[in-house]
Protein backbone atom coordinates (compact mmCIF):
# COMPACT_ATOMS: atom_id res chain seq x y z
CA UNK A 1 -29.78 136.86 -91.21
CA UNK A 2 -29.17 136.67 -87.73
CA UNK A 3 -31.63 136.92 -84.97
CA UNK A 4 -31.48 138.95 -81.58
CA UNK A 5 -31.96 137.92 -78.21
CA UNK A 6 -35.57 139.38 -77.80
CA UNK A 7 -36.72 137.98 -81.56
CA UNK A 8 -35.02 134.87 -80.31
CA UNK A 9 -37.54 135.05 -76.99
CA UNK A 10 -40.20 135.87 -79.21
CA UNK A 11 -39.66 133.07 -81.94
CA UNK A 12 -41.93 130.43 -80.36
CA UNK A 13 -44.77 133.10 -79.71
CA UNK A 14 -44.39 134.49 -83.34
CA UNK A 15 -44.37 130.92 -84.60
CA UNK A 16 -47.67 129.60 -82.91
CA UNK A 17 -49.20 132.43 -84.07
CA UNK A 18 -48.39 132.24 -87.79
CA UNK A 19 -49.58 128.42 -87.10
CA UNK A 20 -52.98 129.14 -85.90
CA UNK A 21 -53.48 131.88 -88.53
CA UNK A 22 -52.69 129.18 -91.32
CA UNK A 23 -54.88 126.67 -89.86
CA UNK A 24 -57.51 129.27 -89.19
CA UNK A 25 -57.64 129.67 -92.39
CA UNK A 26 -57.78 126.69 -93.67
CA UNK A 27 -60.81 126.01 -91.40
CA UNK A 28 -62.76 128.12 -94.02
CA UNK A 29 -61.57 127.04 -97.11
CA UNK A 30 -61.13 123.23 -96.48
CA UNK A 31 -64.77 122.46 -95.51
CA UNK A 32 -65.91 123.92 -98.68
CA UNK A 33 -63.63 122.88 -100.96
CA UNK A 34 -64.10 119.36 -99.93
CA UNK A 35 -67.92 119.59 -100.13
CA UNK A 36 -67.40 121.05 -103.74
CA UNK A 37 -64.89 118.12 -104.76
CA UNK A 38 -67.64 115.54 -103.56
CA UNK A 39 -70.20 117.26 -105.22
CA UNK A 40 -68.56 117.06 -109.17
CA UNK A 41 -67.23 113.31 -107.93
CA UNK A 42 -70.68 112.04 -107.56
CA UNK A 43 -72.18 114.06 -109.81
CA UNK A 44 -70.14 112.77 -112.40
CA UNK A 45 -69.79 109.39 -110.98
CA UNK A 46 -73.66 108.88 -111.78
CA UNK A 47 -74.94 111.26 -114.57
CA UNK A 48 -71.06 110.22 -116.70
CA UNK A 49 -69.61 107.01 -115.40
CA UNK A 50 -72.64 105.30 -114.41
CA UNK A 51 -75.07 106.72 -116.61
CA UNK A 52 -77.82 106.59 -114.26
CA UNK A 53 -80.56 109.18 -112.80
CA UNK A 54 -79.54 110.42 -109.47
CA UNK A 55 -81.63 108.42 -107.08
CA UNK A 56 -81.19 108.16 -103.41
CA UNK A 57 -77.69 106.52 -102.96
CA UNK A 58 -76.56 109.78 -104.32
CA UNK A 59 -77.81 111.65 -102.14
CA UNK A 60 -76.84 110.06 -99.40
CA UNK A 61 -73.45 110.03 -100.27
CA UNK A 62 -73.47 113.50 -101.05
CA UNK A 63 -74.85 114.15 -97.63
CA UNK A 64 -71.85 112.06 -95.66
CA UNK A 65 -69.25 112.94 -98.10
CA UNK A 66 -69.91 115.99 -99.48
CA UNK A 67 -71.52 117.66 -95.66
CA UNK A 68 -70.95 115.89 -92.59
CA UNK A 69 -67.36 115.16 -93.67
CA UNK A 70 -66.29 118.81 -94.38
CA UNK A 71 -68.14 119.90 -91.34
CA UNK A 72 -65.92 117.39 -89.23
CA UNK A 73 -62.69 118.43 -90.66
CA UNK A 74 -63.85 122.11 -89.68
CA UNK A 75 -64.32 120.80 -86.64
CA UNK A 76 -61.01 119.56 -86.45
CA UNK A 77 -59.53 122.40 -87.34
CA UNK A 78 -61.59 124.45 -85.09
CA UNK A 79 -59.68 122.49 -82.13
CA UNK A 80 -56.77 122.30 -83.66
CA UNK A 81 -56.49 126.47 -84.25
CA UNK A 82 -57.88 126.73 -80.08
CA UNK A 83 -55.06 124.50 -79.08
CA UNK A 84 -52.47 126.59 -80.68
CA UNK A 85 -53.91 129.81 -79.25
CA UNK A 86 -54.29 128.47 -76.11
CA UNK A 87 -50.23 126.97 -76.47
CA UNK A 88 -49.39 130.91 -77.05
CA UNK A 89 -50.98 131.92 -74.44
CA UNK A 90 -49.19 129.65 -72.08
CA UNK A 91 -46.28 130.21 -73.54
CA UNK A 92 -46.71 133.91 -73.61
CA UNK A 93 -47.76 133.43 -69.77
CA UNK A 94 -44.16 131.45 -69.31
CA UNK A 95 -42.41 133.84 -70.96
CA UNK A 96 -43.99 136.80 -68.86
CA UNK A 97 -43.47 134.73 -65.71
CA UNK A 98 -39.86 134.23 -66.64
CA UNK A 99 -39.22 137.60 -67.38
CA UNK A 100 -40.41 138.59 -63.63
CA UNK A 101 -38.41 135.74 -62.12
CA UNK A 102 -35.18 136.69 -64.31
CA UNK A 103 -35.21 140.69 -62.83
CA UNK A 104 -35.92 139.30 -59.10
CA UNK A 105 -33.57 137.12 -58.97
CA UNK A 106 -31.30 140.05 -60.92
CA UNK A 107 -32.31 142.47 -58.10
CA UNK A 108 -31.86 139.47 -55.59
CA UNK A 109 -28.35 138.94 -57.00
CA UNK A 110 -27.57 143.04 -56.98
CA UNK A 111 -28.29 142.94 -53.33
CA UNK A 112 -26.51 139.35 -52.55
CA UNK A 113 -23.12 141.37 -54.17
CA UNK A 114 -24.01 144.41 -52.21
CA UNK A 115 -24.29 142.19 -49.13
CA UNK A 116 -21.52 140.43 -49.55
CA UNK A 117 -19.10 143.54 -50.64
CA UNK A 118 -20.32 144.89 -47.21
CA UNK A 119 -19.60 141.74 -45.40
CA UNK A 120 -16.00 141.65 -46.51
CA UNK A 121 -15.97 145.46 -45.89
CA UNK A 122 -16.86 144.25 -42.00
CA UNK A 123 -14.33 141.29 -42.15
CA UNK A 124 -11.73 143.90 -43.28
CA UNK A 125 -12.61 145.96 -40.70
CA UNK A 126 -12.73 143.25 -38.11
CA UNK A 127 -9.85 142.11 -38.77
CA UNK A 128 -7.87 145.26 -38.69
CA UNK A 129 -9.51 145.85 -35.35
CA UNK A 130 -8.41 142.59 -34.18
CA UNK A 131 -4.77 143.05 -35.04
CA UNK A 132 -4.57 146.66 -33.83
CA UNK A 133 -5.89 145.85 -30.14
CA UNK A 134 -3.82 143.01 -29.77
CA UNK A 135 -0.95 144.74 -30.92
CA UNK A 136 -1.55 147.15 -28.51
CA UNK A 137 -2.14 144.43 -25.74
CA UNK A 138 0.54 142.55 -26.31
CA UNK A 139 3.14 145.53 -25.55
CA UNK A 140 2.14 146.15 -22.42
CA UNK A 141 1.50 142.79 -21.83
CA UNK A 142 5.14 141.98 -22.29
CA UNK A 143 6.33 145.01 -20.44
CA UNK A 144 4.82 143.25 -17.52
CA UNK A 145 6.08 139.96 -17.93
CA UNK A 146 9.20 141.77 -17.73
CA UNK A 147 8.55 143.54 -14.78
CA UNK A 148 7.34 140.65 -13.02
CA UNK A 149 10.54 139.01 -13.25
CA UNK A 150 12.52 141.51 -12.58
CA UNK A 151 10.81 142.02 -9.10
CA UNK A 152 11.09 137.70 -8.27
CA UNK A 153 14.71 137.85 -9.50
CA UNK A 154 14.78 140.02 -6.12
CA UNK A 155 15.81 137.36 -3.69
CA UNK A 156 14.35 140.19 -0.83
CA UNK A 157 10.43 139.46 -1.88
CA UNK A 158 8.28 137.99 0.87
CA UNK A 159 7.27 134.62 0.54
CA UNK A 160 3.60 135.21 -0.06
CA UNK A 161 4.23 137.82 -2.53
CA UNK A 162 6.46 135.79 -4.16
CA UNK A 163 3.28 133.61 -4.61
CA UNK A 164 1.12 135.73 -5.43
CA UNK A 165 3.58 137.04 -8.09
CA UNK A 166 4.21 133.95 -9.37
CA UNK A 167 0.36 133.40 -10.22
CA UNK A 168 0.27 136.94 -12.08
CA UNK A 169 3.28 135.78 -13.99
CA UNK A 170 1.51 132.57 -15.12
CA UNK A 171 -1.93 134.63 -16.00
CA UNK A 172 0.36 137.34 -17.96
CA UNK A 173 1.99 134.79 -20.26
CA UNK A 174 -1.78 132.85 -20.55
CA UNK A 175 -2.64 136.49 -22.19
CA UNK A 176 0.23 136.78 -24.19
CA UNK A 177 0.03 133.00 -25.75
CA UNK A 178 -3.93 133.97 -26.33
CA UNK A 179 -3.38 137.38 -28.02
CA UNK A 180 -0.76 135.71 -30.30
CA UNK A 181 -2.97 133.37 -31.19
CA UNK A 182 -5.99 135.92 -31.94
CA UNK A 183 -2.90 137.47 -33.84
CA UNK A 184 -1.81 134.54 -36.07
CA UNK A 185 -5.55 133.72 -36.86
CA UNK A 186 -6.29 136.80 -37.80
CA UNK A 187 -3.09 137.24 -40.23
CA UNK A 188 -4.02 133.83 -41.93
CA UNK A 189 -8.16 134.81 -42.31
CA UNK A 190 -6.70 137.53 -44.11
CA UNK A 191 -4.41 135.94 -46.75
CA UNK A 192 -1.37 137.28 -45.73
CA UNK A 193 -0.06 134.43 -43.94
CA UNK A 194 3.63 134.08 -44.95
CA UNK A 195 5.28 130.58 -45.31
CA UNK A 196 9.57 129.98 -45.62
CA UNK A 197 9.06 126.54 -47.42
CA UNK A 198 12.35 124.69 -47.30
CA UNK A 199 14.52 121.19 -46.79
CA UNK A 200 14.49 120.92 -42.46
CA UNK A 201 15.69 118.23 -40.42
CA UNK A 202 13.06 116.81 -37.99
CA UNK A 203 15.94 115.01 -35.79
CA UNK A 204 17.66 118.20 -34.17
CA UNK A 205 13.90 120.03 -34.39
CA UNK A 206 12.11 117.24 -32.67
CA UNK A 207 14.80 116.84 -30.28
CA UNK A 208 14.49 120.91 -29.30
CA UNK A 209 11.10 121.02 -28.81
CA UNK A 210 11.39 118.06 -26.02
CA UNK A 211 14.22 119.17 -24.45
CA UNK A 212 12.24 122.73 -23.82
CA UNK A 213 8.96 120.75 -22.39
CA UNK A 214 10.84 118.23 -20.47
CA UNK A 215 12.19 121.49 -18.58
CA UNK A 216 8.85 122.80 -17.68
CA UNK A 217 6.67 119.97 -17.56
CA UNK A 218 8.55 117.48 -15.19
CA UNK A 219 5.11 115.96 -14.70
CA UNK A 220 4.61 114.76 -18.22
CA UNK A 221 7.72 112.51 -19.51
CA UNK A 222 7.93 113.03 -23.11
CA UNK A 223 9.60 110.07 -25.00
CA UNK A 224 10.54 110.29 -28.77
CA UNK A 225 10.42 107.55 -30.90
CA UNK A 226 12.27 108.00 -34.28
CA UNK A 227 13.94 105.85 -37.03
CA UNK A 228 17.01 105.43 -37.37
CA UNK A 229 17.61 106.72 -41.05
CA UNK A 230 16.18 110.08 -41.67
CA UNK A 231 15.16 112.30 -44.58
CA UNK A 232 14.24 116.11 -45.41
CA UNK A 233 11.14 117.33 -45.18
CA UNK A 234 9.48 120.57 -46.83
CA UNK A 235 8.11 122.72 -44.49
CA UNK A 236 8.76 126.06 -42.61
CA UNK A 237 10.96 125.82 -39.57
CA UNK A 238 9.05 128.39 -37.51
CA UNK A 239 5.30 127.39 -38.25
CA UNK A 240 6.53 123.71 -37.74
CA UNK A 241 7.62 124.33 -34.49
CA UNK A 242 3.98 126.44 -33.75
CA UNK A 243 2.17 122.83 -34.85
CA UNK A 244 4.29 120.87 -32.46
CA UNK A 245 4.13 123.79 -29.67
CA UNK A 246 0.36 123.59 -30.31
CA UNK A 247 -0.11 119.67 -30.37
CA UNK A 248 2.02 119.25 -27.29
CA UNK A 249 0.71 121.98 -25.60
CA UNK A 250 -2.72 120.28 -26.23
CA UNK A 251 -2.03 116.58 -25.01
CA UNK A 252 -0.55 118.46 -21.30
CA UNK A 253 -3.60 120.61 -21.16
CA UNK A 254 -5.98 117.42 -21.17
CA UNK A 255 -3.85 115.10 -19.60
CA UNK A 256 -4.38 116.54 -15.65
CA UNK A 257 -2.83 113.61 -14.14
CA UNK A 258 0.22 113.87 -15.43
CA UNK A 259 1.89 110.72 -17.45
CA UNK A 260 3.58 110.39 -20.73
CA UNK A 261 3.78 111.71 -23.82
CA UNK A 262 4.72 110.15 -26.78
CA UNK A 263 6.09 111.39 -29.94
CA UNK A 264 6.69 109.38 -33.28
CA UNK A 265 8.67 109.81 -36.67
CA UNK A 266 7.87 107.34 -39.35
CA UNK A 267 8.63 107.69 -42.95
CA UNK A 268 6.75 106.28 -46.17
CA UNK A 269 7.47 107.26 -50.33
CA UNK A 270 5.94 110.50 -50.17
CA UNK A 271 5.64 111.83 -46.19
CA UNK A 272 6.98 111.90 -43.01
CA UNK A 273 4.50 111.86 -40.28
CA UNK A 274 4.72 112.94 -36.60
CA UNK A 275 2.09 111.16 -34.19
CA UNK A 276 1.82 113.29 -30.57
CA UNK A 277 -0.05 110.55 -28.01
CA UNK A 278 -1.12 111.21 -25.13
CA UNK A 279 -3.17 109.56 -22.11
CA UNK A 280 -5.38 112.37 -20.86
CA UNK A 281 -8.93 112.42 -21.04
CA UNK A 282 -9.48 112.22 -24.47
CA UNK A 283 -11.54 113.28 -27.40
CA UNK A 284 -14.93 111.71 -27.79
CA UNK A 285 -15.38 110.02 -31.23
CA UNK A 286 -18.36 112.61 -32.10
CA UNK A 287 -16.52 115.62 -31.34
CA UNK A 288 -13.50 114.74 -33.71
CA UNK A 289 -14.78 115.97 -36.93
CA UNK A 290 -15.23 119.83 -34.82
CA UNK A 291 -12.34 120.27 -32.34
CA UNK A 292 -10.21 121.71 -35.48
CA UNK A 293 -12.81 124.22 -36.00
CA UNK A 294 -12.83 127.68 -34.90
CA UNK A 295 -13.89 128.40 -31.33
CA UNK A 296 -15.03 124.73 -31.21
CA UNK A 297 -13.83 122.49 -27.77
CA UNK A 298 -16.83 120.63 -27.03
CA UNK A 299 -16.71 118.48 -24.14
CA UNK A 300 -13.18 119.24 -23.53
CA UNK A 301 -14.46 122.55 -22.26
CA UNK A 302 -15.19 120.47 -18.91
CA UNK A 303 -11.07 119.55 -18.13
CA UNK A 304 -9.29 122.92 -19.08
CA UNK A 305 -9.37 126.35 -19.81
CA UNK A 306 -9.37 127.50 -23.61
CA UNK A 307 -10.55 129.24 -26.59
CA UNK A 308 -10.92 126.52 -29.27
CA UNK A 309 -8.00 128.54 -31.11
CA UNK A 310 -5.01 126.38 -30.92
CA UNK A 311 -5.95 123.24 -32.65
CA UNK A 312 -7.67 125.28 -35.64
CA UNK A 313 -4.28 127.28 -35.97
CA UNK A 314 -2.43 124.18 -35.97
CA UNK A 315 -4.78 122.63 -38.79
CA UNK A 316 -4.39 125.43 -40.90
CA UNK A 317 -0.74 125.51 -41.04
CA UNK A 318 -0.65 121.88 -41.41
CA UNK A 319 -2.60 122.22 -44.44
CA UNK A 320 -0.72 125.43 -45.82
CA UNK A 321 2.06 123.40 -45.72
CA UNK A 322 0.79 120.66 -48.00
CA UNK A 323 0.21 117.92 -44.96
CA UNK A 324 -3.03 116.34 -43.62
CA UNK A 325 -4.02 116.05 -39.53
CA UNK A 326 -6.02 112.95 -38.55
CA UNK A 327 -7.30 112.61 -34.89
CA UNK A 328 -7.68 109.13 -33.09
CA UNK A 329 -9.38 108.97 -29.66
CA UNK A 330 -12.21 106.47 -28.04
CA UNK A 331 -12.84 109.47 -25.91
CA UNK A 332 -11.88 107.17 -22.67
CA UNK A 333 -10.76 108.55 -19.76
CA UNK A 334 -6.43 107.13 -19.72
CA UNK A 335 -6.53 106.47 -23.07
CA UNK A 336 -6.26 109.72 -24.46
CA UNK A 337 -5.43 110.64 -27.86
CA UNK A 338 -3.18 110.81 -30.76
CA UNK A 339 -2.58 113.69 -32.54
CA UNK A 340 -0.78 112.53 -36.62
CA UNK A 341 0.21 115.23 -38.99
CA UNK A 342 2.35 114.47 -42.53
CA UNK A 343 4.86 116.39 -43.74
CA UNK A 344 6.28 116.25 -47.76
CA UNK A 345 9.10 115.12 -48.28
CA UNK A 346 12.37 116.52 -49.99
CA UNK A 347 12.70 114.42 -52.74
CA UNK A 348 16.01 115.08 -53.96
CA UNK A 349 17.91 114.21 -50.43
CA UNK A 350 19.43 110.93 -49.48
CA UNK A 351 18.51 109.25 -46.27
CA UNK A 352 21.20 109.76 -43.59
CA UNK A 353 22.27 107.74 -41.00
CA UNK A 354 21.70 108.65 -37.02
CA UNK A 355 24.03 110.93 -35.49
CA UNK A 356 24.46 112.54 -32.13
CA UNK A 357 22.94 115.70 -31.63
């Protein structure tokens, strides 16, 4: 026979209470019994056994045997039957006590789902909203960067228009670079960040990337330091290239004064990883554990314009693509910093030797 959840509840209650109702009534048949036991024991003890009149040793063992000891196992009892009602009663008072704590924290929990179904309802919608206006920003946005350059391509600008021009440029393409950014967060918050996992070569990639900075940022010498055997990493081409956009990108931003930048490839069993050093300003040691979160810059906010967005994005894809960022800085002034990231390796590719690219 199988019990149900509310005789299961109840078992304990039902059980002290069949308890005290047994030992209740033994209370009233105990005493007396006993009392009538010692009775026909000394009774016959003296008149059978003994043969003797019943003088006063009898009856003073009939009184402590026969009355003060039955009326001290009632007593017993007695306390024994109050200590089991008073156990159901507590119990009955934990049970009623967890019953009210079981439906608030069920109607706690109802409105925690309800809460939280609204809250991704308002993320949704957030990020929808996000995406949409800087869709529609960046179109415009790039129809003026195009505009822009068609007018300074005109060799028949003034001089301080020219100037002038050139500083809108500069703003226009700050605003593009942020509302991709907003863009590419958003698109990975939402899940639907899309990754082209495959063998690359870091050689040629590395290589790119400098050659395009080196162009733009005569101020910075950028000096890569790789080995001289090279292997296949996982990874996808075009988010790779965002990390190291983002990373270098970074180490110019803090570095004001100019000076170098170095970049290193080293290889172990398992990873490749790509160090990006500069000698800027630096990261102090306590803001390290925050400057890949969201909207997070800390002290840096002091040296350079920013949004905190660029070293989060860069995290995230790092880790989407099965590598690991560590940051080392003493947060001294011309020491700077150094940015490492891994990579997997392809496995099932063979070193190759260096070749010109």
């Amino acid at each position: 026979m199988t019990m149900t959840a509310t005789d299961r509840s109840d078992y304990p209650n039902n059980r002290y209470c069949k308890l005290a109702q047994q030992v209740s009534l033994m209370r009233w048949i105990l005493p007396p019994a006993l009392a009538l036991f010692v009775l026909i024991f000394e009774f016959s003890e003296h008149t059978v056994v003994h043969n003797s009149p019943l003088e006063s040793d009898f009856y003073l063992e009939l009184l402590f045997f026969g009355l003060i000891g039955p009326i001290l196992v009632g007593a017993v009892l007695s306390w024994i039957v109050h200590d089991l009602h008073e156990l159901r009663h507590a119990y009955q008072a934990i049970h009623s006590l967890n019953a009210e704590l079981e439906h608030k924290v069920a109607v706690r929990t109802e409105e925690l789902a309800r809460a939280n179904a609204e809250l991704r309802e308002l993320d949704r919608l957030k990020s929808e909203f996000v995406s949409l206006v800087s869709h529609e920003l960046r179109a415009p946005l790039t129809n003026i960067q195009g505009g822009l350059e068609l007018v300074l391509s005109n060799n028949a600008v003034c001089p301080a228009v020219e100037n002038n021009l050139i500083i809108i440029q500069s703003e226009v393409r700050r605003l593009i670079r942020l509302v991709q950014q907003i863009l590419d967060v958003s698109v990975m918050e939402s899940g639907q960040l899309a990754l082209n996992l495959g063998p690359i070569a870091l050689r040629p990639l590395l290589r790119q990337i400098v050659n395009q900075f080196a162009l733009t940022h005569t101020e910075h010498p950028i000096t890569l330091d790789m080995p001289s055997r090279m292997q296949l990493v996982i990874a996808d081409e075009e988010r790779l290239t965002d990390i190291l956009t983002n990373l270098l990108q970074n180490a110019i931003k803090y570095s004001p004064d100019g000076g170098p930048i170095q970049i290193q490839l080293r290889f172990d069993d398992d990873f490749a990883y790509i160090s990006v050093r500069d000698y800027g300003v630096g990261i102090a040691p306590d803001d390290i554990p925050y400057v890949t979160k969201k909207f997070y810059r800390g002290c840096m906010k002091h040296h350079s314009n920013g949004y905190g967005l660029g070293l989060y994005f860069a995290n995230e894809l790092i880790k989407a693509q099965g590598g690991r960022l560590t940051i080392k800085s003493e947060g001294i002034p011309g020491k700077g910093t150094t940015f490492t990231f891994t990579l997997p390796l392809e496995k099932e590719t063979l070193y190759e030797r260096d070749l010109a690219y």
